[in-house]
C-alpha atoms as a PDB file:
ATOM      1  CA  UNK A   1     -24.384  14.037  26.397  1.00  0.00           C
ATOM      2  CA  UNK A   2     -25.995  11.121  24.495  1.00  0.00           C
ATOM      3  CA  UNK A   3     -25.639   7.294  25.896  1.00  0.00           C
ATOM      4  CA  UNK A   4     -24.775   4.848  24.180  1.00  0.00           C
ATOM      5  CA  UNK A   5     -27.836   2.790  22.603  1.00  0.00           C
ATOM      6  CA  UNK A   6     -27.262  -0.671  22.127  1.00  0.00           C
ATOM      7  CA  UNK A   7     -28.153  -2.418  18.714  1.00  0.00           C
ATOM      8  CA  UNK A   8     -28.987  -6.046  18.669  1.00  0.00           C
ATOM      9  CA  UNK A   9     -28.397  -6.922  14.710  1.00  0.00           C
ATOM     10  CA  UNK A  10     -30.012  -9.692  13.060  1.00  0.00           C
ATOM     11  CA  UNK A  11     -28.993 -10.555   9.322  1.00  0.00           C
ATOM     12  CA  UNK A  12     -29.890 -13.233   7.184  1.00  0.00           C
ATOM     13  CA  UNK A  13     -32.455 -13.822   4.308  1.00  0.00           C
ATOM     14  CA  UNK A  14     -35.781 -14.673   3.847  1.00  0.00           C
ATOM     15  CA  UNK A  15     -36.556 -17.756   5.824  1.00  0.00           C
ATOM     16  CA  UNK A  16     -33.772 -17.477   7.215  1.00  0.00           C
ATOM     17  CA  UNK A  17     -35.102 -17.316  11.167  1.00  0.00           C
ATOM     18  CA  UNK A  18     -34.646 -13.781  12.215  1.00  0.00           C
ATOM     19  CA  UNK A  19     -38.064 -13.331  12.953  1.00  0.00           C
ATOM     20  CA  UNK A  20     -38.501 -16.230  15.347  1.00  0.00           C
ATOM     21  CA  UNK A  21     -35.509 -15.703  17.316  1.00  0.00           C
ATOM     22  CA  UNK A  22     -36.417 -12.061  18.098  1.00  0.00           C
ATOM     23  CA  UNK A  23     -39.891 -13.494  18.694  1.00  0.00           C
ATOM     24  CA  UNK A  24     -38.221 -16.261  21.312  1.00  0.00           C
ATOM     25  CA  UNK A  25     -36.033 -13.699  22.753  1.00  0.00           C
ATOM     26  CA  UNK A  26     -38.274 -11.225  23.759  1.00  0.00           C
ATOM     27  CA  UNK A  27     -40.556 -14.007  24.878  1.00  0.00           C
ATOM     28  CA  UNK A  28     -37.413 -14.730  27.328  1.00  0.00           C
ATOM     29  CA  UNK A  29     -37.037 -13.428  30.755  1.00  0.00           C
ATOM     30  CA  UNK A  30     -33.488 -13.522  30.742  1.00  0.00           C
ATOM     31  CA  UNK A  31     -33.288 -11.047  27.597  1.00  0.00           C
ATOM     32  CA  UNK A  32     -36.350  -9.105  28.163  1.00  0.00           C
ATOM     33  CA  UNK A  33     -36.636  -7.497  31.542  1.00  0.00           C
ATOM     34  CA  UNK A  34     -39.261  -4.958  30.584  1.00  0.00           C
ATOM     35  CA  UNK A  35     -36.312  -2.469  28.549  1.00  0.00           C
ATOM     36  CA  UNK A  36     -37.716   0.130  26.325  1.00  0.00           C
ATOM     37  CA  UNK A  37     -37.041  -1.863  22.989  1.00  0.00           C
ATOM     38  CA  UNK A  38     -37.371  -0.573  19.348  1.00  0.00           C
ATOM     39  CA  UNK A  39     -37.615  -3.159  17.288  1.00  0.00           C
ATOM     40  CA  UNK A  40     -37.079  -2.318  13.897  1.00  0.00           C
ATOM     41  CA  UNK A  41     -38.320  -4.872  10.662  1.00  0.00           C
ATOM     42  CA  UNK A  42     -36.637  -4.249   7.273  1.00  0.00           C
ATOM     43  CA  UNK A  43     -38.423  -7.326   5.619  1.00  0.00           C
ATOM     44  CA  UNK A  44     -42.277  -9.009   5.583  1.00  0.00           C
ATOM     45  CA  UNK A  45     -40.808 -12.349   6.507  1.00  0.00           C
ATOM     46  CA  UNK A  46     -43.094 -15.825   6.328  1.00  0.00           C
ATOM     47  CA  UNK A  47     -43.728 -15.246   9.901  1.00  0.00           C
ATOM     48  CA  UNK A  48     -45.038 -12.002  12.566  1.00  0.00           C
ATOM     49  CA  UNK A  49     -43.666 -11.157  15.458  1.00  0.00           C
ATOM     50  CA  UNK A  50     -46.308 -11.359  18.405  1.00  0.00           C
ATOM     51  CA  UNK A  51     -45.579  -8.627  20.975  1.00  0.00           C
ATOM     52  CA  UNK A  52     -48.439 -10.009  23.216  1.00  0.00           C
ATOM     53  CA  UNK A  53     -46.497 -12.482  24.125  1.00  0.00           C
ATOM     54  CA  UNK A  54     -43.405 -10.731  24.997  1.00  0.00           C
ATOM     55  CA  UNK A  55     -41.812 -10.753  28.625  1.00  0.00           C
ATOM     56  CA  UNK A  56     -42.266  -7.253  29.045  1.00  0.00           C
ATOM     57  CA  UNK A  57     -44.498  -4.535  27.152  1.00  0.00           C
ATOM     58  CA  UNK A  58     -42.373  -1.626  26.811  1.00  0.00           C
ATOM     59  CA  UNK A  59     -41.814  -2.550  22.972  1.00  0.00           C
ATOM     60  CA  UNK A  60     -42.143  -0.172  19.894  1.00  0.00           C
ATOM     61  CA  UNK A  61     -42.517  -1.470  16.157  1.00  0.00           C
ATOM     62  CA  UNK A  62     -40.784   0.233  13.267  1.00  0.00           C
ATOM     63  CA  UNK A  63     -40.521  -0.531   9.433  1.00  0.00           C
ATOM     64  CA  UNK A  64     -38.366   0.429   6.794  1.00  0.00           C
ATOM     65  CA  UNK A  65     -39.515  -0.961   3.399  1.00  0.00           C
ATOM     66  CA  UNK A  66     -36.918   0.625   1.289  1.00  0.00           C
ATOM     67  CA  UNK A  67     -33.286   0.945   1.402  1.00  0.00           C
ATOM     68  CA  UNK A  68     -33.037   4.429   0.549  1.00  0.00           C
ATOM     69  CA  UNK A  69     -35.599   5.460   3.120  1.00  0.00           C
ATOM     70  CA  UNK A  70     -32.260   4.298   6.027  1.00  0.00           C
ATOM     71  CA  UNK A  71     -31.437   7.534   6.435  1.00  0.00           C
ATOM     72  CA  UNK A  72     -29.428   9.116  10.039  1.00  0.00           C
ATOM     73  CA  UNK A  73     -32.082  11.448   9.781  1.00  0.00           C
ATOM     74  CA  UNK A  74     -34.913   8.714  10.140  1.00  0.00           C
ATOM     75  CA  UNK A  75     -33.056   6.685  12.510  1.00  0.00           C
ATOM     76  CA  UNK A  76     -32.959   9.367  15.210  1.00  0.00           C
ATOM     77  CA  UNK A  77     -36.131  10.528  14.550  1.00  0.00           C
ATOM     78  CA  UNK A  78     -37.141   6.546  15.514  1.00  0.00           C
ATOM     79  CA  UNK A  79     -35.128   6.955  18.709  1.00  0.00           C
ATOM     80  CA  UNK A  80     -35.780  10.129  19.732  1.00  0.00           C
ATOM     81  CA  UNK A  81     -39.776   9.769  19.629  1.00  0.00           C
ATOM     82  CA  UNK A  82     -39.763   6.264  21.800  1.00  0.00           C
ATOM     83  CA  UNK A  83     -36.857   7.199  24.424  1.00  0.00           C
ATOM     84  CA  UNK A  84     -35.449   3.844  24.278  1.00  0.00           C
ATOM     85  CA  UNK A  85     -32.891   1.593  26.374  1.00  0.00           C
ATOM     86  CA  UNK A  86     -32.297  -0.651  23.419  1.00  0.00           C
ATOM     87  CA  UNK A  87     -32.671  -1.740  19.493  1.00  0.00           C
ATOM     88  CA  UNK A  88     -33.086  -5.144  17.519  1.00  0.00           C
ATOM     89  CA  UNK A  89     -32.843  -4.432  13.717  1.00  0.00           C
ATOM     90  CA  UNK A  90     -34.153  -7.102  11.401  1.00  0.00           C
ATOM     91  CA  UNK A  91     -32.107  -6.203   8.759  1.00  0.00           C
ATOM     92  CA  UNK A  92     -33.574  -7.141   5.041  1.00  0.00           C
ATOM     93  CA  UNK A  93     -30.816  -9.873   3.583  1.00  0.00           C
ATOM     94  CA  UNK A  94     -30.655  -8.182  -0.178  1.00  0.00           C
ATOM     95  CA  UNK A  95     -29.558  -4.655   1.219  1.00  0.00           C
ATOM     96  CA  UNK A  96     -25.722  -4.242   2.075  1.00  0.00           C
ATOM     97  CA  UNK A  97     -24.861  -3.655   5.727  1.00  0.00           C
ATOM     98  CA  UNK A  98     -23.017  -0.170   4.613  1.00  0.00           C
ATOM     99  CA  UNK A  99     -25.958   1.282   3.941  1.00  0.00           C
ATOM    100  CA  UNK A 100     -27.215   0.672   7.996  1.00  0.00           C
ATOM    101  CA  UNK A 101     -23.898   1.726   9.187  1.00  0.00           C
ATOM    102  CA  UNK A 102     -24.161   4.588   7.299  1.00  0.00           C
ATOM    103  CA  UNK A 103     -27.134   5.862   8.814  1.00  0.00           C
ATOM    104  CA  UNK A 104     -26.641   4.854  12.319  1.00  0.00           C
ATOM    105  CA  UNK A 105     -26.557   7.565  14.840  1.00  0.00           C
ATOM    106  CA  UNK A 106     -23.078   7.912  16.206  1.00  0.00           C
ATOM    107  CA  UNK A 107     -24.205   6.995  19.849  1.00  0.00           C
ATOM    108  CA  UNK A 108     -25.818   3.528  18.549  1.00  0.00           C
ATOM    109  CA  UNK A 109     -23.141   0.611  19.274  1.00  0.00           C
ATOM    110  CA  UNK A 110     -23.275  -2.823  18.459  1.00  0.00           C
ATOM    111  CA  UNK A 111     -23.482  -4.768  21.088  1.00  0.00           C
ATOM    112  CA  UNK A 112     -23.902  -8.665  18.942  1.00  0.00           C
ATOM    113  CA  UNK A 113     -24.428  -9.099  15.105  1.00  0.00           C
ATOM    114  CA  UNK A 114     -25.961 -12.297  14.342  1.00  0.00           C
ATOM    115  CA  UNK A 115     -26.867 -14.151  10.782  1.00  0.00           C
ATOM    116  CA  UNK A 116     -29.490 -16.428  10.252  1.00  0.00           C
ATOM    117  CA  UNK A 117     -29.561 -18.894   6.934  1.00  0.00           C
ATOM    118  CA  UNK A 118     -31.339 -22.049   6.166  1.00  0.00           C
ATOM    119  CA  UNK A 119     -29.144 -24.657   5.947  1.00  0.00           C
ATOM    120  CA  UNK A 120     -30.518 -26.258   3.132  1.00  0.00           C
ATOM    121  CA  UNK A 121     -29.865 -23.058   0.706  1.00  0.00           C
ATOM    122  CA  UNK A 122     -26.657 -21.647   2.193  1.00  0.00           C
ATOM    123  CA  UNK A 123     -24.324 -23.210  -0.401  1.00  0.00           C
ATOM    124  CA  UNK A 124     -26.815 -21.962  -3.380  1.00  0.00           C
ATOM    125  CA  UNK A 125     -27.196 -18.484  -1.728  1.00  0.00           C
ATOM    126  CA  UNK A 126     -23.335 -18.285  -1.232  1.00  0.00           C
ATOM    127  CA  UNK A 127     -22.745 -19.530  -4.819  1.00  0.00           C
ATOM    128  CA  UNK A 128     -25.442 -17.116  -6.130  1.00  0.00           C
ATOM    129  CA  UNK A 129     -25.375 -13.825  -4.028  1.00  0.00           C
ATOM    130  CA  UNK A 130     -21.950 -14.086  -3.246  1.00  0.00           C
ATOM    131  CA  UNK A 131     -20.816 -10.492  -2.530  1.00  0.00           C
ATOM    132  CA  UNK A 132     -24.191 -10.678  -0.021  1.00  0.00           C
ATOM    133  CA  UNK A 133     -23.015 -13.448   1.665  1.00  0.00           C
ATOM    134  CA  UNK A 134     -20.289 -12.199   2.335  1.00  0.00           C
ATOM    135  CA  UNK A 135     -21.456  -8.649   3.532  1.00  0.00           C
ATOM    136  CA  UNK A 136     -23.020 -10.671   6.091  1.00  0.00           C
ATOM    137  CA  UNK A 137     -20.717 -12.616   7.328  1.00  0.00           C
ATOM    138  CA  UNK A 138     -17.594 -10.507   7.597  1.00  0.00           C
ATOM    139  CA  UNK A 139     -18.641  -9.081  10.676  1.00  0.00           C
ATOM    140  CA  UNK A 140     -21.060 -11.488  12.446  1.00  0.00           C
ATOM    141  CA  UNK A 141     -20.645 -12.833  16.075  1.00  0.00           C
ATOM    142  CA  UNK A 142     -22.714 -15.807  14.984  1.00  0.00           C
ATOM    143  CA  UNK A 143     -23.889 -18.039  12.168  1.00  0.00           C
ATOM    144  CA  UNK A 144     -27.251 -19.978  13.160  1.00  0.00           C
ATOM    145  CA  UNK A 145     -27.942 -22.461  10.439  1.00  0.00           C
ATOM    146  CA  UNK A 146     -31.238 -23.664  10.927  1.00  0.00           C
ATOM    147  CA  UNK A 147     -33.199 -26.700   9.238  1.00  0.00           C
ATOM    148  CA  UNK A 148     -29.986 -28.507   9.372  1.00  0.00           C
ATOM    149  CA  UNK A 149     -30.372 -32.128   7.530  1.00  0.00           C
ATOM    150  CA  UNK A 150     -28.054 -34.940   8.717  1.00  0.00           C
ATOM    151  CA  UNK A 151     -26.093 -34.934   6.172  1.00  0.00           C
ATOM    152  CA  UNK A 152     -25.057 -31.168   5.631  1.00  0.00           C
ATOM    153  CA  UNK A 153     -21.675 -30.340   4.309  1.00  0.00           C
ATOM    154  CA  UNK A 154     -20.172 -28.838   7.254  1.00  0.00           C
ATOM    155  CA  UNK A 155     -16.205 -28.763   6.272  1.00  0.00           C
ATOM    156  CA  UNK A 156     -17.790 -26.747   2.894  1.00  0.00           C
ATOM    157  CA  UNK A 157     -19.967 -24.134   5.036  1.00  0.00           C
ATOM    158  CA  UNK A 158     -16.769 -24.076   7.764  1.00  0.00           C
ATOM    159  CA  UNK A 159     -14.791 -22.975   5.085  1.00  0.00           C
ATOM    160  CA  UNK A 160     -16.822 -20.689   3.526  1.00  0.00           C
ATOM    161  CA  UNK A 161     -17.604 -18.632   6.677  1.00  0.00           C
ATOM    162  CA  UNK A 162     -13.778 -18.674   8.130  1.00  0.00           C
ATOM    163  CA  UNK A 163     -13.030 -17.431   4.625  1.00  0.00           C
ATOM    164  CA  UNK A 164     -14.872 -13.985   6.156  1.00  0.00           C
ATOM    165  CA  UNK A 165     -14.431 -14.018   9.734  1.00  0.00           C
ATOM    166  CA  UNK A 166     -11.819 -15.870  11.773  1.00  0.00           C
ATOM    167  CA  UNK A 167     -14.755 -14.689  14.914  1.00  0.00           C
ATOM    168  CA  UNK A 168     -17.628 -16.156  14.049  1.00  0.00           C
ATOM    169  CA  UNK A 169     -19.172 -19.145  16.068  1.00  0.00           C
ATOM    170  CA  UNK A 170     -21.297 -21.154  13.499  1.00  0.00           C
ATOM    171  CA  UNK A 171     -24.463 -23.003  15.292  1.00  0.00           C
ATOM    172  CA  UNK A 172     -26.711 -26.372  13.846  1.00  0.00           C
ATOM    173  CA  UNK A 173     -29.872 -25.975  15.003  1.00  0.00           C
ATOM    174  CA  UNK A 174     -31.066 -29.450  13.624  1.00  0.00           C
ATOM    175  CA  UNK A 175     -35.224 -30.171  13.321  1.00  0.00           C
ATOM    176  CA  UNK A 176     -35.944 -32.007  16.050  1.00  0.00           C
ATOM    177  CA  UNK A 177     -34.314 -29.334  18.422  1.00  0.00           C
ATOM    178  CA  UNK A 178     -31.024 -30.539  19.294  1.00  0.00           C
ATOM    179  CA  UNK A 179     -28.022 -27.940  18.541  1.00  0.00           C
ATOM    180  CA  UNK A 180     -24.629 -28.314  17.895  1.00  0.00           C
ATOM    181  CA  UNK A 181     -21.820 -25.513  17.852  1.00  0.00           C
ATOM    182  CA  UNK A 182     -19.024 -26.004  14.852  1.00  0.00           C
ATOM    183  CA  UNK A 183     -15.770 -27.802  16.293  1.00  0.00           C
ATOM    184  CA  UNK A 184     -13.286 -27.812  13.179  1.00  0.00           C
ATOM    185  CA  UNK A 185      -9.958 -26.348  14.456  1.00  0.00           C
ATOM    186  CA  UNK A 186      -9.011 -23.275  12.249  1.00  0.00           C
ATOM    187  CA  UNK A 187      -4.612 -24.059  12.626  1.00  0.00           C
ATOM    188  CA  UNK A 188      -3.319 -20.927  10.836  1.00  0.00           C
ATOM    189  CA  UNK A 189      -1.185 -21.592   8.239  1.00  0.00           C
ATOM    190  CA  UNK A 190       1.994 -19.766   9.704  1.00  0.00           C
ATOM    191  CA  UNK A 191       3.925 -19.981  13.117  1.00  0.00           C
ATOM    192  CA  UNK A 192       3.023 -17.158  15.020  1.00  0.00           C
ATOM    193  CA  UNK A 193       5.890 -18.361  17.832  1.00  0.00           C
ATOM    194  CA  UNK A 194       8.521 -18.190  14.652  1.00  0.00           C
ATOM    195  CA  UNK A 195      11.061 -15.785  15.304  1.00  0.00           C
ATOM    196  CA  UNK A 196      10.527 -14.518  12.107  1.00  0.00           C
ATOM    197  CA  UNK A 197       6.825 -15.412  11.454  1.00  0.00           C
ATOM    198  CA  UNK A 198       6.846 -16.061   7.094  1.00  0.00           C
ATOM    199  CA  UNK A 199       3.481 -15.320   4.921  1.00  0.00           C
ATOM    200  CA  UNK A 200       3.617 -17.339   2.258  1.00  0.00           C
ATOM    201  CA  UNK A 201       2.617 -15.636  -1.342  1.00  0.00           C
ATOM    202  CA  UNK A 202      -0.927 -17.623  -0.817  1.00  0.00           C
ATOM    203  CA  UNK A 203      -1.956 -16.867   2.691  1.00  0.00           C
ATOM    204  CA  UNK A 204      -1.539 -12.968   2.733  1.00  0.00           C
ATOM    205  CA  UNK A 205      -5.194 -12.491   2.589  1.00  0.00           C
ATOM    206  CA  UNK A 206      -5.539 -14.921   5.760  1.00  0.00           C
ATOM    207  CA  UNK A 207      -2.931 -13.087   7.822  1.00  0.00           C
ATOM    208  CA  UNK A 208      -4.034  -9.548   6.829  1.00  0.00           C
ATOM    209  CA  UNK A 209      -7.607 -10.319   8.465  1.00  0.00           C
ATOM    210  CA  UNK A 210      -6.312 -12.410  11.501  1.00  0.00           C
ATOM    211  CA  UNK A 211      -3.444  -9.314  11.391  1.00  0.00           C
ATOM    212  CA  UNK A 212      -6.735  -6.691  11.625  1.00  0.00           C
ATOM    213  CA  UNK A 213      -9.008  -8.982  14.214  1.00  0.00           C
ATOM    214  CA  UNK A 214      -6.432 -10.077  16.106  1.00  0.00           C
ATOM    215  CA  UNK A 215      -4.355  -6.755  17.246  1.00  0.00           C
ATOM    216  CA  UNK A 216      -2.533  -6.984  20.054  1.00  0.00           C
ATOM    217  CA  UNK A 217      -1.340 -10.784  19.285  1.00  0.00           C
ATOM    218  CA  UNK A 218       0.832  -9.038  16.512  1.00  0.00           C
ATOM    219  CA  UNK A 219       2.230  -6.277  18.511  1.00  0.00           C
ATOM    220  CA  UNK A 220       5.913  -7.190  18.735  1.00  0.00           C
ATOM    221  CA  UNK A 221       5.964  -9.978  16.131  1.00  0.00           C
ATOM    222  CA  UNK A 222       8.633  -9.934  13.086  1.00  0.00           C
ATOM    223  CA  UNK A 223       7.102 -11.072   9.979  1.00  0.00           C
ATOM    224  CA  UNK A 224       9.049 -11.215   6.380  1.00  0.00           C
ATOM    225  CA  UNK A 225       5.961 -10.958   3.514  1.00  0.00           C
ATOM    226  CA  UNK A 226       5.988  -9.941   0.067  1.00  0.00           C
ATOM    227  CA  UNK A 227       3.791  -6.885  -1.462  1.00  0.00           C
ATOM    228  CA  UNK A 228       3.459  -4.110  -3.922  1.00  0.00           C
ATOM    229  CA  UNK A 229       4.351  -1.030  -3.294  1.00  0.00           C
ATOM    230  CA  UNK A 230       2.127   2.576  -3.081  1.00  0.00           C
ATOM    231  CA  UNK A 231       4.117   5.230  -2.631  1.00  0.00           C
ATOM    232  CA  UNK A 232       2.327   8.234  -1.126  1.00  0.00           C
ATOM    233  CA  UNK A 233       3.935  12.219  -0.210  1.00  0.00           C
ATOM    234  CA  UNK A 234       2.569  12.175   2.912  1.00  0.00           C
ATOM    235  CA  UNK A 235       4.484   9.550   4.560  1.00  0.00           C
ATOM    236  CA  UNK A 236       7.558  11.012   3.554  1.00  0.00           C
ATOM    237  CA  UNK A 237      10.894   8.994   1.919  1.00  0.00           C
ATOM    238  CA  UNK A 238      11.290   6.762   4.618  1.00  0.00           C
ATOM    239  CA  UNK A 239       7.983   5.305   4.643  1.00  0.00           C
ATOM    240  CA  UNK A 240       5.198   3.888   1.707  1.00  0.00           C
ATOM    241  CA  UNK A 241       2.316   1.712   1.838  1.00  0.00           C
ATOM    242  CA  UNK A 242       2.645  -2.065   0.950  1.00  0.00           C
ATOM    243  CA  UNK A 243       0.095  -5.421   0.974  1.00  0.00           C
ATOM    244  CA  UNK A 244      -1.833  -7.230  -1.982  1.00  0.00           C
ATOM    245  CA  UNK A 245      -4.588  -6.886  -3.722  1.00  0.00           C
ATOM    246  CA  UNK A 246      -7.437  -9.020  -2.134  1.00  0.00           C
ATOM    247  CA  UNK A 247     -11.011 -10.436  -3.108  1.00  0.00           C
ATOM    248  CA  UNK A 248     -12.980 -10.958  -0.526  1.00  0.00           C
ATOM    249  CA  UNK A 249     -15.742 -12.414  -2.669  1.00  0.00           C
ATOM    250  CA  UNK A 250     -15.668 -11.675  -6.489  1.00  0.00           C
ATOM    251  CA  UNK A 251     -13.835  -9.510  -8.959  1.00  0.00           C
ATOM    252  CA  UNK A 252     -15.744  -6.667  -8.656  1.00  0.00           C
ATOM    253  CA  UNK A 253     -14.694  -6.970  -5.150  1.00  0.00           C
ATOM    254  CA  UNK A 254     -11.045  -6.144  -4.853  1.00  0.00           C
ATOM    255  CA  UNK A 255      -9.642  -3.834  -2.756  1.00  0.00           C
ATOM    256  CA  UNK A 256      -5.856  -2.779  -1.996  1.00  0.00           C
ATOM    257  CA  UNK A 257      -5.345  -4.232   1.486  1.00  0.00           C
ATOM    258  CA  UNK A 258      -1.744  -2.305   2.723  1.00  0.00           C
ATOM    259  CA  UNK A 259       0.312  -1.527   5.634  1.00  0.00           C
ATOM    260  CA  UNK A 260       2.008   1.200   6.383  1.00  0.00           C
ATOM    261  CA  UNK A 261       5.979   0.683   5.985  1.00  0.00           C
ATOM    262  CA  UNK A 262       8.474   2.564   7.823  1.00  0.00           C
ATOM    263  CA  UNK A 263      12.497   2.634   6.961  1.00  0.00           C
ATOM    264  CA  UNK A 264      15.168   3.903   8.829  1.00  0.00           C
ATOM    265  CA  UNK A 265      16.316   6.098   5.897  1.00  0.00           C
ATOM    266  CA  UNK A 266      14.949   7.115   2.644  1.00  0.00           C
ATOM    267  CA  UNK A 267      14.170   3.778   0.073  1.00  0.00           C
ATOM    268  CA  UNK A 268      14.251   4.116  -3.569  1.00  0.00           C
ATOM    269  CA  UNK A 269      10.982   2.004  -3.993  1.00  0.00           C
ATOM    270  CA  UNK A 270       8.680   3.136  -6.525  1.00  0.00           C
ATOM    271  CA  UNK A 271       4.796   2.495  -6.736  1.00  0.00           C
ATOM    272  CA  UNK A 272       3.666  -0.801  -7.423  1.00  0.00           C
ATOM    273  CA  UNK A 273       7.621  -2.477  -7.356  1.00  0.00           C
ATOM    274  CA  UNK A 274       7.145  -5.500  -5.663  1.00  0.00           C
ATOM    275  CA  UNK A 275       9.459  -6.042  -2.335  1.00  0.00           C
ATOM    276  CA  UNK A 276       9.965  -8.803   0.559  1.00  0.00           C
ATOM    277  CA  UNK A 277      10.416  -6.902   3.439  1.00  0.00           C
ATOM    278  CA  UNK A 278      11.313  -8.175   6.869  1.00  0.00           C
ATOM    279  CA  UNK A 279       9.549  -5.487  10.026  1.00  0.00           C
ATOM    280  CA  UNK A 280       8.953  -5.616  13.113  1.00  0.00           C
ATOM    281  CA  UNK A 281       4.754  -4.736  13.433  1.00  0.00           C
ATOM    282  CA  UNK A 282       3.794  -2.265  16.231  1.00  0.00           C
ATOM    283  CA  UNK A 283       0.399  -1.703  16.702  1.00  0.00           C
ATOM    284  CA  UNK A 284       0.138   2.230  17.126  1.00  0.00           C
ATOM    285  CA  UNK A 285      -2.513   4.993  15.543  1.00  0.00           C
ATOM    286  CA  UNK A 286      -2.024   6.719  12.215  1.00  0.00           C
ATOM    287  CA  UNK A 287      -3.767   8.835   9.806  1.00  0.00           C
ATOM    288  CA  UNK A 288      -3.906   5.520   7.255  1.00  0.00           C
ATOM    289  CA  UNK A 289      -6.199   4.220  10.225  1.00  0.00           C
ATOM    290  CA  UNK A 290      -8.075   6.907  10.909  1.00  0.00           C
ATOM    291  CA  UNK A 291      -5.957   7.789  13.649  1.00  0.00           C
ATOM    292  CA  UNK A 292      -7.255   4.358  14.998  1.00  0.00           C
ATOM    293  CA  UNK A 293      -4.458   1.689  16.547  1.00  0.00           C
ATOM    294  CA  UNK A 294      -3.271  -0.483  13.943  1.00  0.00           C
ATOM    295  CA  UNK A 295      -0.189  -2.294  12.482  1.00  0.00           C
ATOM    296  CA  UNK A 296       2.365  -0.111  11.500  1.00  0.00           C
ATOM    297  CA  UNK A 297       5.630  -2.093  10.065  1.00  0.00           C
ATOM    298  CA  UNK A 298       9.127  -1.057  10.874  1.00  0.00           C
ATOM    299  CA  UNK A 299      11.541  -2.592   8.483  1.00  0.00           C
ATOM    300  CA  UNK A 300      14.700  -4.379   8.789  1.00  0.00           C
ATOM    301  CA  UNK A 301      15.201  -5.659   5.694  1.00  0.00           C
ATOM    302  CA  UNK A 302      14.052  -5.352   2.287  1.00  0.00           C
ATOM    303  CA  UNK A 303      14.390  -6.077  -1.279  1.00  0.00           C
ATOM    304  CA  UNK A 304      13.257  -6.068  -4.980  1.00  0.00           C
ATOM    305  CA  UNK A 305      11.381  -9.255  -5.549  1.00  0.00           C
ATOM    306  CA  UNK A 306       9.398 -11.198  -8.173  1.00  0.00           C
ATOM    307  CA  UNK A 307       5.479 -11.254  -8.657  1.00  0.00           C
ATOM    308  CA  UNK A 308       3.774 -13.915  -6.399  1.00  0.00           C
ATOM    309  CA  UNK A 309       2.109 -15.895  -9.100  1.00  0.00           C
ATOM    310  CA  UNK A 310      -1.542 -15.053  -8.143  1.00  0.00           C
ATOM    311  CA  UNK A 311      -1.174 -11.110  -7.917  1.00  0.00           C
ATOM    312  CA  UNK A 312      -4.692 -11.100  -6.041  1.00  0.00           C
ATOM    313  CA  UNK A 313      -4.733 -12.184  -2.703  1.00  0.00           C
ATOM    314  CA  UNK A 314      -7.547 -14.833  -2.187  1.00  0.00           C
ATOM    315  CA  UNK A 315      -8.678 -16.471   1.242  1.00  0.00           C
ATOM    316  CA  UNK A 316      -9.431 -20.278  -0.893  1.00  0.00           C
END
């Protein structure tokens, strides 16, 4: 039976410090006990990495110049011929993170995601290569912002990353070495201790994340929200799909974002009607989620309603 092989991820784009921090943690005795480590480069960066001045010596270089070349097939191949304990991926900032996840043999877990920006181009790179921003962030355990000047925009760059990931500690690593973690409150913009907890027409795309990250905190809530309806055979008469359309970055990038509905009896809601429903959420597994827990509403009340006046869901 395979174990599980755990992936240390580092994202991030050019100059962005991915190659010194896996330089300084494999330098550090606390990370780098002497584990069989693949460490896998999908980028010439400005700097090298140094393995002869690692903690311990049991570490394997691997490169990957081309996104196509990511391949299952190449990955196990990596990890079969080193017999490892562990893997740090540089990952190369212009390639999407699907295509790694993709090709990831199913016993390699990540264990910590991390991105790694300049602080001086962050805004221009988000403004610019928005939908890669974005790919980078959603899923990140940590933003490290390095170079920071004094007078960085840090409401802006708060904003920006909560607007992907509710998770994400963000880091100022400032030039003269001092850090500072990011300590702007994130208040949702609903009462999750309301009896009836309401999502306003302009913060579904806000709940439906912190709805997905944030599980079991929803289990046994009520919430009333308005979407559009799917209706799909499967589920039967007494149940259809309903959310908002939401953009997580740009138009191109605008995905149906629903929950599964269930009614006590049949409904006579068509496909994309527009109801407010009142339900109960219980988190439970379903085909829609793979057969993975996850929110399943059980109505109490519903009704025809009007069009919220932004149809797409946006997070600001």
């Amino acid at each position: 039976m395979a174990y599980d092989l755990p992936v240390y991820l580092f994202t991030g784009f050019l100059e962005g410090g991915k190659t010194h921090m896996i330089q300084e943690s494999m330098e550090s005795p606390q990370f780098n006990t002497g584990e069989k480590t693949l460490i896998i480069q999908c980028e010439e960066g400005m700097d090298e990495l140094d393995i002869s001045t690692f903690n311990g010596k049991n570490v394997y270089l691997e490169t990957v110049e081309n996104e196509s070349d990511l391949t299952p097939d190449l990955l196990s191949a990596m990890a079969k011929k080193h017999k490892l304990d562990r893997i740090l991926i540089e990952y190369n900032g212009m390639w999407m993170l699907s295509t790694l996840y993709d090709a990831m043999p199913q016993n390699w877990v990540i264990y910590q995601q991390m991105m790694f920006a300049d602080a001086n181009t962050f805004l221009s790179y988000n403004q610019n290569m928005r939908q890669l921003m974005v790919d980078k962030l959603m899923n990140t355990d940590l933003v490290v912002l390095n170079r920071t000047p004094a007078d960085i925009d840090k409401e802006t760059i708060h904003k920006i990353v909560r607007g992907c990931s509710r998770r994400a500690q963000i880091s100022y690593d400032y030039p003269d070495g001092h850090v500072e973690s990011d300590n702007i409150e994130d208040p949702l913009p609903f009462d999750l201790n309301a009896p009836i907890v309401e999502i306003g027409d302009e913060d579904y795309a806000v709940w439906y994340r912190d709805l997905t990250e944030e599980l079991q905190a929803w289990d046994g809530k009520t919430v009333r929200v308005k979407g559009i309806v799917m209706r799909d055979p499967k589920l039967g008469k007494a149940a259809l799909l309903v959310g908002r359309h939401v953009m997580t970055c740009c138009a191109a990038d605008i995905t149906y974002s629903p929950l599964v509905c269930n009614f006590s009896a049949p409904v006579p809601y068509k496909t994309r009607d527009w109801i407010l429903v009142t339900a109960k959420i219980r988190i439970e597994t379903h085909k829609l989620y793979a057969n993975r827990p996850g929110p399943v509403l059980y109505a109490t009340d519903s009704a025809l309603t009007s069009k919220p006046a932004e149809e797409v869901a946006t997070f600001y």
